[in-house]
PDB file of N, CA and C in Angstrom:
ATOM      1  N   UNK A   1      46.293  27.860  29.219  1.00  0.00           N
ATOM      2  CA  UNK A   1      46.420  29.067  28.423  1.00  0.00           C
ATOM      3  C   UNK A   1      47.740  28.983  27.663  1.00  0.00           C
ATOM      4  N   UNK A   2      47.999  29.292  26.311  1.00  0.00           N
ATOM      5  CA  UNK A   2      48.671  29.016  25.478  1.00  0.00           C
ATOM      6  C   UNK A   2      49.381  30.293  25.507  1.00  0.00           C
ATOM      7  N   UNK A   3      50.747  30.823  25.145  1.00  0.00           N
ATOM      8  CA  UNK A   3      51.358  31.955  24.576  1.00  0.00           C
ATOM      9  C   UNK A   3      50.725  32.808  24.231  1.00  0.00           C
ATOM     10  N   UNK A   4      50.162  32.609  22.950  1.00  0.00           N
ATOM     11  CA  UNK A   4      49.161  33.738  22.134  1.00  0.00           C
ATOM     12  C   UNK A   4      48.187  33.960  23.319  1.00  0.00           C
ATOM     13  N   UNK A   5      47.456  33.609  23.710  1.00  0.00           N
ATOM     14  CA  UNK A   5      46.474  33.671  25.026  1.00  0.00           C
ATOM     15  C   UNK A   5      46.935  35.006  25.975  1.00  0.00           C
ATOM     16  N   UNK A   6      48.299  34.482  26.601  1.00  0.00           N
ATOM     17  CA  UNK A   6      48.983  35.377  27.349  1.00  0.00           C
ATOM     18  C   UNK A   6      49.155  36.965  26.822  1.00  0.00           C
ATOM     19  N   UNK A   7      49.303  36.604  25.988  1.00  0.00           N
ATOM     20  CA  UNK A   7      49.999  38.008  24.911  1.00  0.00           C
ATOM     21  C   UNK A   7      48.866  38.501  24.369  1.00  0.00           C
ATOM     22  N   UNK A   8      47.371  38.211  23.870  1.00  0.00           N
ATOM     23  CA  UNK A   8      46.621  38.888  23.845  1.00  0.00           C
ATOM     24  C   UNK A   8      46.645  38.862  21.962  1.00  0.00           C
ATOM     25  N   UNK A   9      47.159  37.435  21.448  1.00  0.00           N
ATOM     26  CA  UNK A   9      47.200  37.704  19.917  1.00  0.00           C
ATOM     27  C   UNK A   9      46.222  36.969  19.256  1.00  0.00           C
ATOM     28  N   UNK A  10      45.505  36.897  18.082  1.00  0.00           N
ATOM     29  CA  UNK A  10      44.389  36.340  17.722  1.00  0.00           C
ATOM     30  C   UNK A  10      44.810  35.300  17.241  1.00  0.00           C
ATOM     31  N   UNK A  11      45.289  34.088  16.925  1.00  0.00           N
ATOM     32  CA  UNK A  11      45.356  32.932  15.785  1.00  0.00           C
ATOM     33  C   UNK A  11      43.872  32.797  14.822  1.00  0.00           C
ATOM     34  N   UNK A  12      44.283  32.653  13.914  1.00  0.00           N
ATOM     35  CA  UNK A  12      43.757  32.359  12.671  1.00  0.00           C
ATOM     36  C   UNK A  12      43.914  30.842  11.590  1.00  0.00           C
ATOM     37  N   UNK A  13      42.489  30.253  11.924  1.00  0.00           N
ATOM     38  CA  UNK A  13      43.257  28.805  11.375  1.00  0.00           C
ATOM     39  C   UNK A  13      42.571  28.308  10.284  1.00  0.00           C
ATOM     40  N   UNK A  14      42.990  28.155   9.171  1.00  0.00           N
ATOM     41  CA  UNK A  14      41.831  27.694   7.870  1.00  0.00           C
ATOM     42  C   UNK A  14      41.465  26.131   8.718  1.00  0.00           C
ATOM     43  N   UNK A  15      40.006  26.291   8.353  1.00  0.00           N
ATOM     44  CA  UNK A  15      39.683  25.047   8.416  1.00  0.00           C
ATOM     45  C   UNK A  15      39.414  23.582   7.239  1.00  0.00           C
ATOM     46  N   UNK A  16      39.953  22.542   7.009  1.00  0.00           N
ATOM     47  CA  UNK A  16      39.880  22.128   5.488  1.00  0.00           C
ATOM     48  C   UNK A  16      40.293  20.664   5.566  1.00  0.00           C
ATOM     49  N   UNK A  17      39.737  19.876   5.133  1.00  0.00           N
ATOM     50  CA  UNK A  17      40.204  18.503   4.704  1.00  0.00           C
ATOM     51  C   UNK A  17      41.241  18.547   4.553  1.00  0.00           C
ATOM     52  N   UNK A  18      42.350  17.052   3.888  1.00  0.00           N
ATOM     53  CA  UNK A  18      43.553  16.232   3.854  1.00  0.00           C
ATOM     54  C   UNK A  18      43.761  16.489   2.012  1.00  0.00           C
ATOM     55  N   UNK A  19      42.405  16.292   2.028  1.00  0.00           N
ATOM     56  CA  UNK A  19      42.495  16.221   0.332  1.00  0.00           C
ATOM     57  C   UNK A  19      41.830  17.349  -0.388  1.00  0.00           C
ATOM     58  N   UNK A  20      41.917  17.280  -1.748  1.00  0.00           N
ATOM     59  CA  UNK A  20      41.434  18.085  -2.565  1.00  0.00           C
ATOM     60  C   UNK A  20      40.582  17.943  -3.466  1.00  0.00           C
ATOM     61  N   UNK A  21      39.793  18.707  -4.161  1.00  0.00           N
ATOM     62  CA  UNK A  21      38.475  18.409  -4.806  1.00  0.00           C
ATOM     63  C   UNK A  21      38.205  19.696  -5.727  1.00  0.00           C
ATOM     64  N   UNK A  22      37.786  19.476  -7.094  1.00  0.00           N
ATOM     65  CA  UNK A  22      38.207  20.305  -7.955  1.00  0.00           C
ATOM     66  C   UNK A  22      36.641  21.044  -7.780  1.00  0.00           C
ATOM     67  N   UNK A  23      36.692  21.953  -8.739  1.00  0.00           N
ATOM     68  CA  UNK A  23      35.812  22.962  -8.721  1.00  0.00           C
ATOM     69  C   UNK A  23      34.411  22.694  -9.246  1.00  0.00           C
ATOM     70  N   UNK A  24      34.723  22.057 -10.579  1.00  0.00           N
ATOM     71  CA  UNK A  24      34.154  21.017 -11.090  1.00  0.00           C
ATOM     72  C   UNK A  24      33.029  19.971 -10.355  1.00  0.00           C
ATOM     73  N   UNK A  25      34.110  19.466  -9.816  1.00  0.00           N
ATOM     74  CA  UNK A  25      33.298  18.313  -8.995  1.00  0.00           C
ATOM     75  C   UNK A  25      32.470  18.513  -7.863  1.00  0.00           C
ATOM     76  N   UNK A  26      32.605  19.626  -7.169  1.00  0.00           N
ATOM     77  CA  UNK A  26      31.793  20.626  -6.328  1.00  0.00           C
ATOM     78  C   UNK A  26      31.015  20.985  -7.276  1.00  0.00           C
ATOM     79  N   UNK A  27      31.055  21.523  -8.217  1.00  0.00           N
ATOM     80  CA  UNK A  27      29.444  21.654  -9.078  1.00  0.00           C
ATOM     81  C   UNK A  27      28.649  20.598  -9.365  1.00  0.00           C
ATOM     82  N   UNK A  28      29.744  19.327  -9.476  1.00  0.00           N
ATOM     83  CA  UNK A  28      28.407  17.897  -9.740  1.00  0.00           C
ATOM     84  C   UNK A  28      28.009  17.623  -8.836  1.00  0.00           C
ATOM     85  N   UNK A  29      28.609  17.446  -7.815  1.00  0.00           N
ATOM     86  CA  UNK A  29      27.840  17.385  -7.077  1.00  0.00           C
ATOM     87  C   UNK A  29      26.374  17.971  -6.037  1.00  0.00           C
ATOM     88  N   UNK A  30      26.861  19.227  -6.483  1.00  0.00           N
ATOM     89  CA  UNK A  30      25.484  20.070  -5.939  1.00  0.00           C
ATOM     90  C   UNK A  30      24.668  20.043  -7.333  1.00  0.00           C
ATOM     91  N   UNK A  31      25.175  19.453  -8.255  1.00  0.00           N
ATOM     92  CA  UNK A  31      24.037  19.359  -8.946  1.00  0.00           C
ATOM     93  C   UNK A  31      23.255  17.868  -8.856  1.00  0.00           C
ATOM     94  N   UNK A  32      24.201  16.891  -8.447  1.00  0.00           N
ATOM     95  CA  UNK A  32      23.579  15.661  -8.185  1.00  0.00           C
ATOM     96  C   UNK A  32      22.671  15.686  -7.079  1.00  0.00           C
ATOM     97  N   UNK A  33      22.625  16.476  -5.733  1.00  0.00           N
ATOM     98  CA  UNK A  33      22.103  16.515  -4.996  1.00  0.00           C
ATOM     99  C   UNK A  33      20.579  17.366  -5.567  1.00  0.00           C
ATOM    100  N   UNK A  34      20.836  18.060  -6.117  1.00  0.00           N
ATOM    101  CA  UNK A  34      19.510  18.930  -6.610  1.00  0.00           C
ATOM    102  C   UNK A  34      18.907  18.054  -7.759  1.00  0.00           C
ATOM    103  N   UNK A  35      19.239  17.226  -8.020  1.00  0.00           N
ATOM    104  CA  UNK A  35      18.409  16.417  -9.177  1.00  0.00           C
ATOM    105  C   UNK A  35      18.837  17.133 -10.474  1.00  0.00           C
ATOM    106  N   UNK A  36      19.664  17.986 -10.719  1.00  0.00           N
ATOM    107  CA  UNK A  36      19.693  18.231 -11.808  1.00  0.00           C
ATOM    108  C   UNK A  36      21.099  17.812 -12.830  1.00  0.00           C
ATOM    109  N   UNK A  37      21.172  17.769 -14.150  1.00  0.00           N
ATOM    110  CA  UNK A  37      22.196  17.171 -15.205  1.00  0.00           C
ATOM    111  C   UNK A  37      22.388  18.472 -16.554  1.00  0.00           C
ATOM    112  N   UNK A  38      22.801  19.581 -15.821  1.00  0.00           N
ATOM    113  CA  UNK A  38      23.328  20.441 -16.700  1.00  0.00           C
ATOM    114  C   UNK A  38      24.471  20.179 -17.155  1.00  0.00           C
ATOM    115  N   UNK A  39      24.989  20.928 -18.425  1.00  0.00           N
ATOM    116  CA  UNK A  39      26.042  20.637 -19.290  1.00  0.00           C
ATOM    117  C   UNK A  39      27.265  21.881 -18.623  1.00  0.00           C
ATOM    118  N   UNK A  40      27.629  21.767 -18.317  1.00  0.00           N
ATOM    119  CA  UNK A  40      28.840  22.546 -18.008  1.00  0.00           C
ATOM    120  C   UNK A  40      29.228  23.365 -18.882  1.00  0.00           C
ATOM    121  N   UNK A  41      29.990  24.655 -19.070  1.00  0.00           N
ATOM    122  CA  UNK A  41      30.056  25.481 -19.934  1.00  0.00           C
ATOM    123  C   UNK A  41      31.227  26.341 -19.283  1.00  0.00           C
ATOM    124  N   UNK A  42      32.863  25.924 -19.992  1.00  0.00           N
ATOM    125  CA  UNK A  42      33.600  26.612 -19.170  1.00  0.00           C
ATOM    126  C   UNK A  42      34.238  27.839 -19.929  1.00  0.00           C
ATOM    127  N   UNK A  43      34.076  28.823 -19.639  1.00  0.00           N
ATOM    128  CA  UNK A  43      34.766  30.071 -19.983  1.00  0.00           C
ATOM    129  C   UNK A  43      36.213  30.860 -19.725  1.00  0.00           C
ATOM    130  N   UNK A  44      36.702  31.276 -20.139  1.00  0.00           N
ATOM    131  CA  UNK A  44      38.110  32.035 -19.559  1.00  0.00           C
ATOM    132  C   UNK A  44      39.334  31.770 -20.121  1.00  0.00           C
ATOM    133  N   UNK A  45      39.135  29.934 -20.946  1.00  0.00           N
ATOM    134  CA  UNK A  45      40.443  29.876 -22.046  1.00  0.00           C
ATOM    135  C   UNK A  45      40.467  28.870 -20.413  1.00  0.00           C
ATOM    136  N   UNK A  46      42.242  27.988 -20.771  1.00  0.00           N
ATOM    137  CA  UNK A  46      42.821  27.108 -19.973  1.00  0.00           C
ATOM    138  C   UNK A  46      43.031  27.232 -18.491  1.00  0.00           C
ATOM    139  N   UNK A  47      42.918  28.504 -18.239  1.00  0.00           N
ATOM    140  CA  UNK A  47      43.047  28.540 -17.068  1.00  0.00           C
ATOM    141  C   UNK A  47      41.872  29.247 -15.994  1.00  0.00           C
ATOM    142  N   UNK A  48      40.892  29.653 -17.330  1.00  0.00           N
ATOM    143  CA  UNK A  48      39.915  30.350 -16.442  1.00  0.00           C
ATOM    144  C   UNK A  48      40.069  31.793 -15.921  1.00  0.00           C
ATOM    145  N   UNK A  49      39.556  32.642 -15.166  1.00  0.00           N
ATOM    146  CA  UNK A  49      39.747  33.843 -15.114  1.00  0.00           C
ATOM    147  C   UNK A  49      40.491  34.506 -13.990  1.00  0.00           C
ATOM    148  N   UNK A  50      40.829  35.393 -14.103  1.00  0.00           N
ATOM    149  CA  UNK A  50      41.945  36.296 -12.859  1.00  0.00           C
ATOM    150  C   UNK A  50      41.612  35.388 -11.285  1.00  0.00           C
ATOM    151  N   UNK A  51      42.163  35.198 -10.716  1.00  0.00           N
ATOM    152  CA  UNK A  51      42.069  34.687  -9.472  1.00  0.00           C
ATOM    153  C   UNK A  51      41.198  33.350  -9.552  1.00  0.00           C
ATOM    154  N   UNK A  52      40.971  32.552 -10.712  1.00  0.00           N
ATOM    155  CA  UNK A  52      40.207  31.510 -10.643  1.00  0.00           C
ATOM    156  C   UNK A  52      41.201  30.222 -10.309  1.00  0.00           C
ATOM    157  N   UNK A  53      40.503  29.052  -9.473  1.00  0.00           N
ATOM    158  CA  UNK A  53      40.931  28.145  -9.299  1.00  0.00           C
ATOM    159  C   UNK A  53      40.297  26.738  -9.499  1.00  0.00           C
ATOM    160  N   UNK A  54      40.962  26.206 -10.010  1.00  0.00           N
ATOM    161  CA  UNK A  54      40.796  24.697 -10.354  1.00  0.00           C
ATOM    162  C   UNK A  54      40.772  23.711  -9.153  1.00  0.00           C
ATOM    163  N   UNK A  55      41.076  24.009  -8.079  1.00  0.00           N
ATOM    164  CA  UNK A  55      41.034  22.722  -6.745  1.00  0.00           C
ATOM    165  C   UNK A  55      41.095  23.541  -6.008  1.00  0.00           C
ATOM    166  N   UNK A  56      40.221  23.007  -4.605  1.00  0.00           N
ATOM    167  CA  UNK A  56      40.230  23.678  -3.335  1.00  0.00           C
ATOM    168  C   UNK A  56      41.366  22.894  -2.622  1.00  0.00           C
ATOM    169  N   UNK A  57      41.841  22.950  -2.073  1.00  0.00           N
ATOM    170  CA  UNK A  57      42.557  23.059  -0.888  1.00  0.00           C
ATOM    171  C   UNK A  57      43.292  23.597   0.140  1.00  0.00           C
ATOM    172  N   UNK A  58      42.728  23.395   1.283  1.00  0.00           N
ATOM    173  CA  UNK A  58      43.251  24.596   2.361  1.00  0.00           C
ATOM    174  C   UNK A  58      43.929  23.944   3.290  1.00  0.00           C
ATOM    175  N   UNK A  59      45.262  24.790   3.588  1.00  0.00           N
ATOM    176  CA  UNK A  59      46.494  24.491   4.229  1.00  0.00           C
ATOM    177  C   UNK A  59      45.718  24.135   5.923  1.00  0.00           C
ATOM    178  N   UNK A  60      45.574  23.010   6.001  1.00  0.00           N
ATOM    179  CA  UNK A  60      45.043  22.897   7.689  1.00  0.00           C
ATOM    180  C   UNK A  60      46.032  22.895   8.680  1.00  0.00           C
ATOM    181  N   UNK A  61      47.169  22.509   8.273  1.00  0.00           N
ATOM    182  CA  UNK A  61      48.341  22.071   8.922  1.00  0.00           C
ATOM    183  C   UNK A  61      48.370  22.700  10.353  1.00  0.00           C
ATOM    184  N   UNK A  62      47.929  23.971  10.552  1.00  0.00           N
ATOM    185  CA  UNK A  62      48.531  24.753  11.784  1.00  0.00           C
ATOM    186  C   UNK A  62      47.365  24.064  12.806  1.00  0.00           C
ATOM    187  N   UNK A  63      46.032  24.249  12.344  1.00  0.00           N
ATOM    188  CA  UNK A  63      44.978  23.327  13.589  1.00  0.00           C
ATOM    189  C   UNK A  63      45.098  22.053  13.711  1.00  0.00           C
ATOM    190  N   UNK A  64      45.720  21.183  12.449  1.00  0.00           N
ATOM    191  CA  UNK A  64      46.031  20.311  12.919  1.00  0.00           C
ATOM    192  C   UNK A  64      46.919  19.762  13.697  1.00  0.00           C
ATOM    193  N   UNK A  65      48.094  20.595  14.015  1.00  0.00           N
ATOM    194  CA  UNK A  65      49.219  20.344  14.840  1.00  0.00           C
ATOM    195  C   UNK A  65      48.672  20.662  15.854  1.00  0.00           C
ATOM    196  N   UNK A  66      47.456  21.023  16.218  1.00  0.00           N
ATOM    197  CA  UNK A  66      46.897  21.061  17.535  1.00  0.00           C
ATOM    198  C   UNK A  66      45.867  19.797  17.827  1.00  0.00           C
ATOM    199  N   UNK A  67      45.940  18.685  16.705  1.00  0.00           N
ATOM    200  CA  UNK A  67      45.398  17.496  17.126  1.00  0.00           C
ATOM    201  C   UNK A  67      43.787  17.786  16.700  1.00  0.00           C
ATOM    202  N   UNK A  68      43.560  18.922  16.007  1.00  0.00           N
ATOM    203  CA  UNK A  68      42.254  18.725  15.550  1.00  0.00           C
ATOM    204  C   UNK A  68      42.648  17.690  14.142  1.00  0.00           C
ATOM    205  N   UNK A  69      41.197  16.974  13.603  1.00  0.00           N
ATOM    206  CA  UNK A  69      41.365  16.341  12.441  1.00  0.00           C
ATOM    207  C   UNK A  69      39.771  16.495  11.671  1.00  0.00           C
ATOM    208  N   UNK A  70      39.947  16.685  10.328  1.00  0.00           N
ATOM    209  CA  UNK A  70      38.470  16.510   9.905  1.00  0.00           C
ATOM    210  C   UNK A  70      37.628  15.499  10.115  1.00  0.00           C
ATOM    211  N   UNK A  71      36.540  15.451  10.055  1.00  0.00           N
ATOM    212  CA  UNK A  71      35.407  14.234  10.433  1.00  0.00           C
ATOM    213  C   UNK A  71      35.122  13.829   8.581  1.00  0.00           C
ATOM    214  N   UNK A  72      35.612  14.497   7.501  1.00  0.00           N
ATOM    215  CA  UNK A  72      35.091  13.898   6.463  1.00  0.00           C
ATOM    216  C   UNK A  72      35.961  14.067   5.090  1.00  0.00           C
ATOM    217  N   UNK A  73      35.957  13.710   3.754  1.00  0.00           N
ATOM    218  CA  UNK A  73      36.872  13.593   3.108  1.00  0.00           C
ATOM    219  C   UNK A  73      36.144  14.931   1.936  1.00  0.00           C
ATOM    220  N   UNK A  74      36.691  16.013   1.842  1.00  0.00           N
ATOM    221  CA  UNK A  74      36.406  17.099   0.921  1.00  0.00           C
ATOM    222  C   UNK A  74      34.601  16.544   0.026  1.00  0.00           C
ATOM    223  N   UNK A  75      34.812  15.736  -0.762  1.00  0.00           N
ATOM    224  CA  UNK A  75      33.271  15.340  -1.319  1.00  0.00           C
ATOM    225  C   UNK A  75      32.118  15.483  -0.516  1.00  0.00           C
ATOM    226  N   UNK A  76      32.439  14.079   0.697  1.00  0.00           N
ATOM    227  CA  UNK A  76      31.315  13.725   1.566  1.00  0.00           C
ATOM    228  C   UNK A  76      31.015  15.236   2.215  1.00  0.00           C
ATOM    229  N   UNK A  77      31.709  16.028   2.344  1.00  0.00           N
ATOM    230  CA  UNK A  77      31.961  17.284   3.390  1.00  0.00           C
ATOM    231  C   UNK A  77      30.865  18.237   2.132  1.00  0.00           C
ATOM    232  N   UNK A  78      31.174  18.485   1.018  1.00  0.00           N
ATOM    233  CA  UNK A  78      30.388  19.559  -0.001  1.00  0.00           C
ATOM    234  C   UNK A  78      29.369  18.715   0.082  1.00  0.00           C
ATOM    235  N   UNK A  79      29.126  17.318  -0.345  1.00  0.00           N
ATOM    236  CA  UNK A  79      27.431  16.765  -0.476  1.00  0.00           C
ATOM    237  C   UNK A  79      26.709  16.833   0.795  1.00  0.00           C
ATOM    238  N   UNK A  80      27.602  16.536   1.902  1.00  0.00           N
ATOM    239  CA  UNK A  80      26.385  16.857   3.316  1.00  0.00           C
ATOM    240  C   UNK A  80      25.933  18.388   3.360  1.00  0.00           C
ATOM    241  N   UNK A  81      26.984  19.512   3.429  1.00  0.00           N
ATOM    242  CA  UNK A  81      26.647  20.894   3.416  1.00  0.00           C
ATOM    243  C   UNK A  81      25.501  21.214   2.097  1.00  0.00           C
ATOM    244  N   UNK A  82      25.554  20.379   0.962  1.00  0.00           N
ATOM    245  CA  UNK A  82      24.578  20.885   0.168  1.00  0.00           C
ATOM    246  C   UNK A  82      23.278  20.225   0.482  1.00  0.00           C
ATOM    247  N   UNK A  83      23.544  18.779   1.375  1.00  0.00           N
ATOM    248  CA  UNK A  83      22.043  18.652   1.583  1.00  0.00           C
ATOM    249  C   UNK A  83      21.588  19.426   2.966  1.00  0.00           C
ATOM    250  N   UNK A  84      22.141  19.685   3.473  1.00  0.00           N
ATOM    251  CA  UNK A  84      22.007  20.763   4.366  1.00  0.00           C
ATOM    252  C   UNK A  84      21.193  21.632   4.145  1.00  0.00           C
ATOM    253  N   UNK A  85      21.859  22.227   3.266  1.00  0.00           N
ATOM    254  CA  UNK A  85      21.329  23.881   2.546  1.00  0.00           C
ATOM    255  C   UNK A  85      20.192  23.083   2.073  1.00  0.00           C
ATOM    256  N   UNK A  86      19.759  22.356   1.151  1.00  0.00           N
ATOM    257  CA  UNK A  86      18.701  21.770   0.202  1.00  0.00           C
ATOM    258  C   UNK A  86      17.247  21.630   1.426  1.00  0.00           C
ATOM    259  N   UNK A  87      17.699  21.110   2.570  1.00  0.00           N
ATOM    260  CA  UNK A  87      16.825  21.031   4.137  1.00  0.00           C
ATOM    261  C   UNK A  87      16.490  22.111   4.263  1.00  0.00           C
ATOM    262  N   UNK A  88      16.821  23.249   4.408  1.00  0.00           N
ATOM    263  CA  UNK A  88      16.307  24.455   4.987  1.00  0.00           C
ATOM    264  C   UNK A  88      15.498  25.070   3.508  1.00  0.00           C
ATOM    265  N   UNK A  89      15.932  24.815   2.724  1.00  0.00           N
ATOM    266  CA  UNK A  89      14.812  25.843   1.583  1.00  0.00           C
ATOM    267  C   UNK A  89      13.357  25.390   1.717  1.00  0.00           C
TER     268      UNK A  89
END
């Protein structure tokens, strides 16, 4: 039993790959997986709109100092979850 345990406090840990992977490329790829070759169409000017982001990446650092590590590299991780999803429809 850890501190927080004792004390009765919740930890909260993003879970997330090493690397990063743009927003973009999460769309080709769920579109490569679906068979499809749409044209992209980006809106909002250079930066896109209020709270929009250009790359995922999430701070893992705190679960990982607990010796967890991802099993996959941001891509392989969105193309398995989309064939995932693509399995169940």
């Amino acid at each position: 039993m850890d501190e927080c345990e004792e004390e009765g406090i919740t930890r909260i840990f993003n879970i997330g790959t090493e690397d990063a992977v743009s927003v973009r490329r999460i769309a080709e790829i769920v579109c490569e997986e679906l068979g499809l070759k749409p044209r992209f169409k980006f809106t909002g000017g250079k930066r896109g709109w209020k709270g929009d982001v250009r790359t995922m990446l999430l701070d893992a650092s705190a679960l990982r100092s607990l010796g967890w590590r991802p099993k996959f590299k941001s891509e392989e991780a969105v193309r398995r979850a989309t064939q995932d999803l693509i399995a169940e429809i």
